[in-house]
N, C-alpha and C. Protein backbone atom coordinates (compact mmCIF):
# COMPACT_ATOMS: atom_id res chain seq x y z
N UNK A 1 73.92 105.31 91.46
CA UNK A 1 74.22 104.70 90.18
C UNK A 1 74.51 103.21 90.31
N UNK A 2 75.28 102.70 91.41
CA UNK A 2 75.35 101.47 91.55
C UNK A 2 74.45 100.58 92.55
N UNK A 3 73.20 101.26 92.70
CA UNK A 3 72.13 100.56 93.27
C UNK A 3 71.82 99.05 92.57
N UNK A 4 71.86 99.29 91.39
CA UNK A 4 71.08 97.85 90.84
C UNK A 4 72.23 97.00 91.07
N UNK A 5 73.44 97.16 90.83
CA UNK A 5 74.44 95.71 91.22
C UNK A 5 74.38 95.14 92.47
N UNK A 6 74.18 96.48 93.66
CA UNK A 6 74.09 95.81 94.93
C UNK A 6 72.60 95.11 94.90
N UNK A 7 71.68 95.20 94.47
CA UNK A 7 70.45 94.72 94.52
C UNK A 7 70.74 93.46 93.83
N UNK A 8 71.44 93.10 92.40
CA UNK A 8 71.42 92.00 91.54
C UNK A 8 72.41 91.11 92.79
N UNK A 9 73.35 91.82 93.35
CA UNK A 9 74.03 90.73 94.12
C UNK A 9 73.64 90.26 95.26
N UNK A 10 72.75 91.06 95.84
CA UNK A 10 72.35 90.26 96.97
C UNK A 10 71.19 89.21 96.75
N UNK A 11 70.63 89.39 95.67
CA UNK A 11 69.64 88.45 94.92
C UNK A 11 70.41 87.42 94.69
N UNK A 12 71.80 87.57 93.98
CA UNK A 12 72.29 86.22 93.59
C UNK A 12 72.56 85.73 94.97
N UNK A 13 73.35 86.11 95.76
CA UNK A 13 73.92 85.70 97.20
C UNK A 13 72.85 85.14 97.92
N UNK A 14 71.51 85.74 98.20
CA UNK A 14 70.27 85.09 98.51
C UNK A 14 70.05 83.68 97.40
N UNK A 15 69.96 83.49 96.35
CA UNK A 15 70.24 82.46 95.79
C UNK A 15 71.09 81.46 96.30
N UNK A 16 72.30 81.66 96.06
CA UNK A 16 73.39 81.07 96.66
C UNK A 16 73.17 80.30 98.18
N UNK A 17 72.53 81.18 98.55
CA UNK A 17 72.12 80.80 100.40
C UNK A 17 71.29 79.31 100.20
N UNK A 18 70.10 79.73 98.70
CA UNK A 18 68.79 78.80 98.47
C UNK A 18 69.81 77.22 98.47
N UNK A 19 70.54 77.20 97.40
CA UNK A 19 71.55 76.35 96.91
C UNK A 19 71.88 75.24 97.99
N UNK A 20 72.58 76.13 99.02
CA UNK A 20 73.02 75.75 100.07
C UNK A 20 72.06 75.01 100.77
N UNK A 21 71.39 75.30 101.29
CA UNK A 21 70.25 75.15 102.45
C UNK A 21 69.66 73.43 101.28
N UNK A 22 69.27 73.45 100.06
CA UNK A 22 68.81 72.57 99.28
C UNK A 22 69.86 71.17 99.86
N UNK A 23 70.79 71.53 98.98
CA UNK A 23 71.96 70.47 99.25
C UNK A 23 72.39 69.80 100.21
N UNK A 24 72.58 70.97 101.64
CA UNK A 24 72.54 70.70 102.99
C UNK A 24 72.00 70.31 103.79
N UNK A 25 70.19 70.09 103.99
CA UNK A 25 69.36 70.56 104.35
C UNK A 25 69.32 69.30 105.06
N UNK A 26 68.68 69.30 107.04
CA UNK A 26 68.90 67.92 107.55
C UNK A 26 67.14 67.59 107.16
N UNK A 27 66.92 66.64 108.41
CA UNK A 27 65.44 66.19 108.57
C UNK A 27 64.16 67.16 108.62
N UNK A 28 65.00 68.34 109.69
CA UNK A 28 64.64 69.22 110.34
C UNK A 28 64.21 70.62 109.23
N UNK A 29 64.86 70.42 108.07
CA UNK A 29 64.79 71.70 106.88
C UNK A 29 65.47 72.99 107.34
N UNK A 30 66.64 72.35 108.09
CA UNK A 30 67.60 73.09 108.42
C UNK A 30 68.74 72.62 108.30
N UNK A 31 69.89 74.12 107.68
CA UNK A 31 71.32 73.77 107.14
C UNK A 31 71.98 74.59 107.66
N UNK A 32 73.15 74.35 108.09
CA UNK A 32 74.46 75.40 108.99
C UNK A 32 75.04 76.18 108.04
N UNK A 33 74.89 77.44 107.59
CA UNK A 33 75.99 77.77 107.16
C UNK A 33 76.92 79.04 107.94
N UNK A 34 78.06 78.97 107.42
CA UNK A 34 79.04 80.09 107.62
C UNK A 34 78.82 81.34 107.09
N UNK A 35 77.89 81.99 107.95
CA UNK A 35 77.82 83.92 107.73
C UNK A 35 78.52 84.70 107.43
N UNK A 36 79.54 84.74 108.21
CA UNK A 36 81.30 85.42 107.76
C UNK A 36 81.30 85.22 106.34
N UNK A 37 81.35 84.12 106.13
CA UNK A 37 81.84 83.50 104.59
C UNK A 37 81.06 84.61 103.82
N UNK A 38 80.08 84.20 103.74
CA UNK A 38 78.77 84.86 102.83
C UNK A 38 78.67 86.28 102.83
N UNK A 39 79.10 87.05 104.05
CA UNK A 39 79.10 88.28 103.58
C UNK A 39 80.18 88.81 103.50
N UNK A 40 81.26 88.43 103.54
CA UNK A 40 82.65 88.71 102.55
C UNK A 40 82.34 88.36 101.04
N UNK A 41 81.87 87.45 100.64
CA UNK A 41 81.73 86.97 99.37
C UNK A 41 81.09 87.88 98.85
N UNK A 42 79.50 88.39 99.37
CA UNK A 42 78.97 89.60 98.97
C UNK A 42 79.33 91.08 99.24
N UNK A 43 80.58 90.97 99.96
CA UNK A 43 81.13 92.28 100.28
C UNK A 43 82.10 92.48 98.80
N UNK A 44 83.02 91.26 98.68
CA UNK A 44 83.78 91.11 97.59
C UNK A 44 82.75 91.37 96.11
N UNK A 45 81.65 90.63 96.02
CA UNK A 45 80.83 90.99 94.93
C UNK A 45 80.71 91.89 94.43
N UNK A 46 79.90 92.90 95.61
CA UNK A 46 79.97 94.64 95.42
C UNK A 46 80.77 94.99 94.85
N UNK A 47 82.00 94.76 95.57
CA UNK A 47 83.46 95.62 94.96
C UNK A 47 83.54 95.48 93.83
N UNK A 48 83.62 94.17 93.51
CA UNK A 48 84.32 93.30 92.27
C UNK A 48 83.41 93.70 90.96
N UNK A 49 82.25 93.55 91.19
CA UNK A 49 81.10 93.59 89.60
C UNK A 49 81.32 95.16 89.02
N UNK A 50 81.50 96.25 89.65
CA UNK A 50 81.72 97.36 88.45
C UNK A 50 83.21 97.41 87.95
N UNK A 51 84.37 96.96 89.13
CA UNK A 51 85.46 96.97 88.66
C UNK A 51 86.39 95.90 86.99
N UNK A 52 85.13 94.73 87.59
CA UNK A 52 85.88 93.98 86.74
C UNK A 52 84.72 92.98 86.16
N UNK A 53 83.43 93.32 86.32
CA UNK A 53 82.72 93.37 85.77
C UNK A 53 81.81 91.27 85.83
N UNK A 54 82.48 90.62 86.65
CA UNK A 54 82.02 89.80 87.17
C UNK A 54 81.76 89.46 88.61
N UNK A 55 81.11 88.31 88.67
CA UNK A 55 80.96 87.90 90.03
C UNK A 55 81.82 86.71 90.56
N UNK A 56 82.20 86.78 91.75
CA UNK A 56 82.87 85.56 92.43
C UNK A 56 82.10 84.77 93.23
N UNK A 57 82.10 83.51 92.93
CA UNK A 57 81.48 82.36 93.59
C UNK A 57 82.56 81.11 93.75
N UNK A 58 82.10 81.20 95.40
CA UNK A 58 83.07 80.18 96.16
C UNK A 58 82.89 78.85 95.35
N UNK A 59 81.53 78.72 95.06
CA UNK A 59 82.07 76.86 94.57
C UNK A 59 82.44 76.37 93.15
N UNK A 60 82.39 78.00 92.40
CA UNK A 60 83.40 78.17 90.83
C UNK A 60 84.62 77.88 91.27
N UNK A 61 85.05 78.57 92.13
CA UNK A 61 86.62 79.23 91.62
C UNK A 61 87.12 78.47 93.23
N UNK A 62 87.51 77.05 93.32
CA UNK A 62 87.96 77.07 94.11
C UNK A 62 89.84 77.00 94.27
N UNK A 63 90.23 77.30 95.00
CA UNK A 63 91.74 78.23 94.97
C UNK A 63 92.48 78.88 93.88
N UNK A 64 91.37 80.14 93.87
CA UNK A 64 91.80 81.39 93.14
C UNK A 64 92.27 82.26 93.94
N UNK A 65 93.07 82.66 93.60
CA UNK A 65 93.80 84.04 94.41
C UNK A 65 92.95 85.40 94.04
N UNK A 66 91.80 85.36 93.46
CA UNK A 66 91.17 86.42 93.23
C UNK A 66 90.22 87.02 94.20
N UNK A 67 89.85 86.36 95.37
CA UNK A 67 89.03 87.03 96.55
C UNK A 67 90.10 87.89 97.65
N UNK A 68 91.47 86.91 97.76
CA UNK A 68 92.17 87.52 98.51
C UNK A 68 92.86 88.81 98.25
N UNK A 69 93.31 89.04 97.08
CA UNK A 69 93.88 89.71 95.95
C UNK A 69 92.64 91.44 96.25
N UNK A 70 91.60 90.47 95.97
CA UNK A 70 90.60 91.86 96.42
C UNK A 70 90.83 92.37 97.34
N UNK A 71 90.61 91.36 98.77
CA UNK A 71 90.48 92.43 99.50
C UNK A 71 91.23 93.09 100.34
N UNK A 72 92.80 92.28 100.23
CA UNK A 72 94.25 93.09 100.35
C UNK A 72 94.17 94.53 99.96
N UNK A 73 93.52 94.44 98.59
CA UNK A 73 93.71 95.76 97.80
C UNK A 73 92.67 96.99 98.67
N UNK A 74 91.42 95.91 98.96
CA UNK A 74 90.41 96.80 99.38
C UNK A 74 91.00 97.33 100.89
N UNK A 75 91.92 96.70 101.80
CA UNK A 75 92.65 96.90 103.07
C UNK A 75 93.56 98.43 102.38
N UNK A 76 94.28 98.08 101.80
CA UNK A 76 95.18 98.77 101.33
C UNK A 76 94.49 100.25 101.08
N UNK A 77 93.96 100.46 100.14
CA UNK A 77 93.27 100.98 99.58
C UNK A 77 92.08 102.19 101.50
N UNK A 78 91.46 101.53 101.86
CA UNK A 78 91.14 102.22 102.95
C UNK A 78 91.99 102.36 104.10
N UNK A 79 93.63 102.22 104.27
CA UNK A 79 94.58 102.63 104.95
C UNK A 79 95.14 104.01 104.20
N UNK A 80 94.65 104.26 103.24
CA UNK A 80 95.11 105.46 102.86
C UNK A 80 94.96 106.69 103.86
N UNK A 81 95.68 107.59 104.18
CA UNK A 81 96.24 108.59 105.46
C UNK A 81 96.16 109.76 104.18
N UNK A 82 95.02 110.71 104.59
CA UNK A 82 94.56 111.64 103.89
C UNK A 82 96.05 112.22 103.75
N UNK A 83 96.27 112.69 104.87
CA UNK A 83 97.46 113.82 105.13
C UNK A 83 98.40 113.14 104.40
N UNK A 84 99.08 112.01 103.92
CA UNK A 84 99.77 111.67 103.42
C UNK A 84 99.71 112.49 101.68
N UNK A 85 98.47 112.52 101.54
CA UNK A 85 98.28 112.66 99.85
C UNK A 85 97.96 114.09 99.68
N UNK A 86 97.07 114.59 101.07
CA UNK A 86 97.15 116.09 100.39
C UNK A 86 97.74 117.14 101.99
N UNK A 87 98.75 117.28 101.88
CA UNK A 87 99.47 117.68 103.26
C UNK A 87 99.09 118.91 103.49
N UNK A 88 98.28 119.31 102.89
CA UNK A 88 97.61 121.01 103.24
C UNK A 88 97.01 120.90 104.30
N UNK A 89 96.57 119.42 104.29
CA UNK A 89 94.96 119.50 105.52
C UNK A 89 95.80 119.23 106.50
N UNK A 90 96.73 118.72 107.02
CA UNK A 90 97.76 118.35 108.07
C UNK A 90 97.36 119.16 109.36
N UNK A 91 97.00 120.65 109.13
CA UNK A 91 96.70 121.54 110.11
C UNK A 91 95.24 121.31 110.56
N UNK A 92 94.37 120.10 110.19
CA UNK A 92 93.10 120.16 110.48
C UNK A 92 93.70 118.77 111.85
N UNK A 93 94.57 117.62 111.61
CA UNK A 93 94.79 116.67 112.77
C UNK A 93 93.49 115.79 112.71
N UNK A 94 92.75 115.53 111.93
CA UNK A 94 92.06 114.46 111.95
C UNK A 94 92.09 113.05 111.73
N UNK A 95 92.27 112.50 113.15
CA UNK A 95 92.29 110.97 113.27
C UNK A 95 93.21 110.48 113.20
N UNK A 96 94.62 111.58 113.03
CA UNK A 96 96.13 111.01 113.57
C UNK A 96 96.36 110.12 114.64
């Protein structure tokens, strides 16, 4: 069901890359960028577009607390300890 957002976002993020590389670009038709960056941004995208129904872009929003905010939550959120929430399974010991 959420195929097309990941598809629309990596289109925009591939965009985004175009942007870059334009602006940046030396003699050579080559530009450095930061990978890490870019696929947190599109990791955050994913998350972010069904929840809240937009996209985040680094050179909109610069010092918003809204990327970090994500992905605290998204940390948080996959530290969840099954056995904590349903203590029946406790007797299975998986990944204690």
């Amino acid at each position: 069901m959420l195929a097309p957002i990941r598809v629309a976002e990596v289109k925009a993020s591939i965009g985004d890359i175009y942007k870059i590389w334009v602006k940046n670009k030396d003699g050579s038709n080559m530009a450095k960028m930061e990978m890490k960056q870019w696929f947190g941004t599109l990791s955050l995208n994913i998350a972010a577009k069904p929840l809240v129904g937009k996209r985040y872009s680094d050179t909109e929003r610069q010092g918003d607390r809204f990327p970090e905010t994500m992905r605290k939550s998204i940390e948080l959120l996959a530290s969840v300890v099954v056995f904590d929430s349903v203590p029946f399974l406790r007797w299975l010991d998986l990944g204690r």
